[in-house]
Protein backbone atom coordinates (compact mmCIF):
# COMPACT_ATOMS: atom_id res chain seq x y z
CA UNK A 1 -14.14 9.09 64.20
CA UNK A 2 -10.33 10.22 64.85
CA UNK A 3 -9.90 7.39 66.70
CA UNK A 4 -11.15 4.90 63.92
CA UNK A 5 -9.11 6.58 61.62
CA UNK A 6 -5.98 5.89 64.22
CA UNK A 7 -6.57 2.27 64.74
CA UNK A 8 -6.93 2.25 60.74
CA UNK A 9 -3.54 3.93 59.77
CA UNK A 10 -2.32 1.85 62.17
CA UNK A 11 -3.26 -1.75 61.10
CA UNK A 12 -2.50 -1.11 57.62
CA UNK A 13 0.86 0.09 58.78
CA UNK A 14 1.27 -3.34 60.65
CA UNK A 15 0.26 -5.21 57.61
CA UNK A 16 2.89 -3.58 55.20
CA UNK A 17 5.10 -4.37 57.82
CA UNK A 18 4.53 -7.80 57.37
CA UNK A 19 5.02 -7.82 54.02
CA UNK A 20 8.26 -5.70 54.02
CA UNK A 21 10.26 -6.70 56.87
CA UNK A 22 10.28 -10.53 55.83
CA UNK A 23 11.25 -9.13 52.12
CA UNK A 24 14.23 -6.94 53.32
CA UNK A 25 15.33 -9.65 55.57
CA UNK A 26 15.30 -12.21 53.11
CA UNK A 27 17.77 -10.44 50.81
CA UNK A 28 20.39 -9.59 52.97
CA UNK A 29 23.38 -11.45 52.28
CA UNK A 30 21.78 -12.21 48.42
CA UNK A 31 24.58 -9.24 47.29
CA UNK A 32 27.51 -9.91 49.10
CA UNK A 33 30.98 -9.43 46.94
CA UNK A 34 30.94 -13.27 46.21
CA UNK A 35 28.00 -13.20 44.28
CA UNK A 36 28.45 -14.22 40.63
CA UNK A 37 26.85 -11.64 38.11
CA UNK A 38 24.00 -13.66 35.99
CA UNK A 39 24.64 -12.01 33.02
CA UNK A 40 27.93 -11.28 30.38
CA UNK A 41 29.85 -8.07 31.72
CA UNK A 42 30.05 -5.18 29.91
CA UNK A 43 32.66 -4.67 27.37
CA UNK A 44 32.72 -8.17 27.09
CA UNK A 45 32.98 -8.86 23.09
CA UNK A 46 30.08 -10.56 21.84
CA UNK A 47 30.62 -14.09 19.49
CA UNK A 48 28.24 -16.15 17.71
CA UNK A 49 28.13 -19.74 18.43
CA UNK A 50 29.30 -22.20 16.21
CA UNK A 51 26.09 -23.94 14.85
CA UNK A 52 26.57 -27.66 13.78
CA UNK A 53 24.06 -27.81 10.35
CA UNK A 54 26.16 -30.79 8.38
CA UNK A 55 29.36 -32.01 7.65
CA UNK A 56 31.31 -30.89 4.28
CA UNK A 57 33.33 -33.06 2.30
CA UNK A 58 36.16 -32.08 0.05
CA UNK A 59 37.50 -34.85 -3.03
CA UNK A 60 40.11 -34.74 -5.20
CA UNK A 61 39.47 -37.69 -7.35
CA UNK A 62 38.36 -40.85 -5.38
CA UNK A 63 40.13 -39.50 -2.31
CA UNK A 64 38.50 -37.21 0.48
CA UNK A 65 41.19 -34.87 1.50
CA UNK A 66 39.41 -32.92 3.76
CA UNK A 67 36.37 -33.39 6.72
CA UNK A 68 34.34 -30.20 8.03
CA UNK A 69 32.14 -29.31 10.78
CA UNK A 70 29.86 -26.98 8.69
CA UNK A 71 27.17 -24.45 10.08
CA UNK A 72 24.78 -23.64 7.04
CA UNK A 73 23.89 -19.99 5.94
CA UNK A 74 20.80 -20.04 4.01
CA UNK A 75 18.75 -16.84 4.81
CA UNK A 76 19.75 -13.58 3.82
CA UNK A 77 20.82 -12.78 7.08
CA UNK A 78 22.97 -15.86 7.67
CA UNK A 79 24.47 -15.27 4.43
CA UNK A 80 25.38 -11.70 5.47
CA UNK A 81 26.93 -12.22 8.92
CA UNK A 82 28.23 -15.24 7.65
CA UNK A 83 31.38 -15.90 9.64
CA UNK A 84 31.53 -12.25 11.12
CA UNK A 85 32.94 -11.37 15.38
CA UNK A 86 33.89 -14.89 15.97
CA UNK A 87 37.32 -14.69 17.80
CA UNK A 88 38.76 -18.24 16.93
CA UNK A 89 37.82 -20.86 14.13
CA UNK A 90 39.19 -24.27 14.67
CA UNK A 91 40.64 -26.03 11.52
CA UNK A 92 37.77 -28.70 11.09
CA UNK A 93 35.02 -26.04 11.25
CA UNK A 94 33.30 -24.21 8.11
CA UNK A 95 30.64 -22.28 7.01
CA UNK A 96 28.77 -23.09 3.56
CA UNK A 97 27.02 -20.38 1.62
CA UNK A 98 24.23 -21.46 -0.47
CA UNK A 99 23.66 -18.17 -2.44
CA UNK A 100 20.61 -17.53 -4.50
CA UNK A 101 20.27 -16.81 -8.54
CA UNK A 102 22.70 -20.17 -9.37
CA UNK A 103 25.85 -19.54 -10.64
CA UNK A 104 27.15 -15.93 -11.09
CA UNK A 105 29.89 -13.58 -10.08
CA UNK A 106 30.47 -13.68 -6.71
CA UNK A 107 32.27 -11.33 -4.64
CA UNK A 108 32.97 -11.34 -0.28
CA UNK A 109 34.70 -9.20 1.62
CA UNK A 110 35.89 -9.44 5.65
CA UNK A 111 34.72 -6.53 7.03
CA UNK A 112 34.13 -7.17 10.95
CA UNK A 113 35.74 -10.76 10.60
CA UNK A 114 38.20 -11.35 13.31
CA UNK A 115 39.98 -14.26 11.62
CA UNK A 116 41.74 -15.20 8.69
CA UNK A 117 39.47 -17.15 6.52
CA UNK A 118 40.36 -19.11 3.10
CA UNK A 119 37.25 -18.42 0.56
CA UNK A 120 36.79 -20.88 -1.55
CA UNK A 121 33.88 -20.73 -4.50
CA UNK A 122 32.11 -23.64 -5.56
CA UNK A 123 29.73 -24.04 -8.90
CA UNK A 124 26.77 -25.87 -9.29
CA UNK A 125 28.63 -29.09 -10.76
CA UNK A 126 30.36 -28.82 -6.87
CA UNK A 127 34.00 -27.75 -8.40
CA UNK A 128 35.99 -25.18 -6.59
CA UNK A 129 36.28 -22.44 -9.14
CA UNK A 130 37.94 -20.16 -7.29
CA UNK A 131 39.97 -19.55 -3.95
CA UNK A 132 41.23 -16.53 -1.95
CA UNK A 133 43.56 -17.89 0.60
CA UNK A 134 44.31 -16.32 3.91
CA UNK A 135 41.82 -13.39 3.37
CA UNK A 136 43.00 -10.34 5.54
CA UNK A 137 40.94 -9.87 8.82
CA UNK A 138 38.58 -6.93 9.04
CA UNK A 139 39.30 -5.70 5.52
CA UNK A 140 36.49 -3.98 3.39
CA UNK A 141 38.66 -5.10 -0.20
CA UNK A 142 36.23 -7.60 -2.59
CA UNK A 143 37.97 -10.40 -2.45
CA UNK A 144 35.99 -12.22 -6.00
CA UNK A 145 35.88 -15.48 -7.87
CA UNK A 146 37.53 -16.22 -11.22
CA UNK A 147 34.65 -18.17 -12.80
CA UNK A 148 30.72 -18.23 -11.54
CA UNK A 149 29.72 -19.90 -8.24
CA UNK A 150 26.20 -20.95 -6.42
CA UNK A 151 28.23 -21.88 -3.03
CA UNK A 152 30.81 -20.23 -0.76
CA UNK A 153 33.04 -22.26 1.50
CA UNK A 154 34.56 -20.64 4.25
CA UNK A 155 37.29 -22.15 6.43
CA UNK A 156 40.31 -21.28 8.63
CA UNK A 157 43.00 -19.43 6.48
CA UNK A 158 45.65 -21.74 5.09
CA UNK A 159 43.43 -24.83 5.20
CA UNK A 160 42.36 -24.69 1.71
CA UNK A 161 45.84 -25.31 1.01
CA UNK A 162 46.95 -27.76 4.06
CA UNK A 163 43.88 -29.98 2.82
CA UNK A 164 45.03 -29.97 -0.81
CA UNK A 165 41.70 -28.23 -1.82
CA UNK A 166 42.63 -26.76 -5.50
CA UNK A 167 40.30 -25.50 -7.85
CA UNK A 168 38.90 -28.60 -9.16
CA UNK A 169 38.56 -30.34 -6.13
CA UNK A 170 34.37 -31.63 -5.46
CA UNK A 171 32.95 -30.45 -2.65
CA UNK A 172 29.87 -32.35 -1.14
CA UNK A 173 27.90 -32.01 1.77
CA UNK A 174 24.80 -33.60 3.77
CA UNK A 175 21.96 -32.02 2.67
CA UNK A 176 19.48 -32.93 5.86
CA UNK A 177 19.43 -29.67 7.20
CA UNK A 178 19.32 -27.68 3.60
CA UNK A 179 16.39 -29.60 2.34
């Protein structure tokens, strides 16, 4: 019976051999210094990417004075991110706020928003009520509107102003990916 018990120890030896020499083998060379990692390193500051919902329109009269790229926040958690740890906002991109309850005071701050943003409150006619230009980055002060609003517009800081958007001024935007 020893001898059984030899050959036995033995072939299953051999057969995990088989399984783990080809194994180890295989990934030599897989880790060598020019390997790329897979995944973000750490310390690496995390940023949201831009999310392409609909295009905003801003008219002052007959005349459009100003085009956006505009990612929608409609959820509760869209709406409180909202433009928060992105690291650059080009000038034709926006965010639109569509905030619940219709028009009422409305009140944002910039707490863990890396850029300067221009805030601009619309009502339910789609007026601009209300702007706070060049909103300090990563500030915790309520920046609020003058008059009620159901929207938010958020662009680049100093846009508001570069497009001529004035309170007054209609804002309009597509509505496919609201509805």
């Amino acid at each position: 019976m020893n001898a059984f018990r030899k050959y036995a120890v033995w072939i299953v030896g051999l057969g995990l051999a088989a399984f783990i020499i080809p194994s180890v083998v295989g990934s030599i060379g897989k880790f060598s210094s020019n390997t790329k990692p897979s995944v973000k390193k750490p310390g690496q500051p995390y940023e949201p990417p831009f999310r392409m919902d609909g295009t905003v329109w801003a008219l002052n009269g007959s005349d459009t004075t100003a085009v956006f790229e505009t990612e929608y926040a409609t959820t509760p958690e869209t709406i409180e991110i909202g433009m928060m740890y992105r690291r650059t906002t080009p000038p034709n991109r926006a965010m639109l706020f569509f905030m619940p309850g219709g028009d009422q005071p409305r009140s944002f701050w910039m707490k863990n928003t890396l850029v300067s943003l221009d805030i601009i409150y619309i009502n339910s006619n789609n007026e601009v009520v209300s702007i706070q230009s060049n909103a300090e980055p990563l500030s915790t002060k309520s920046l609020p509107s003058a008059a009620p609003a159901s929207y938010v517009l958020e662009v680049l800081g100093g846009q508001a102003a570069a497009k001529g958007i004035t309170v007054g001024t209609k804002i309009f935007w597509s509505k496919a990916a609201v509805e």
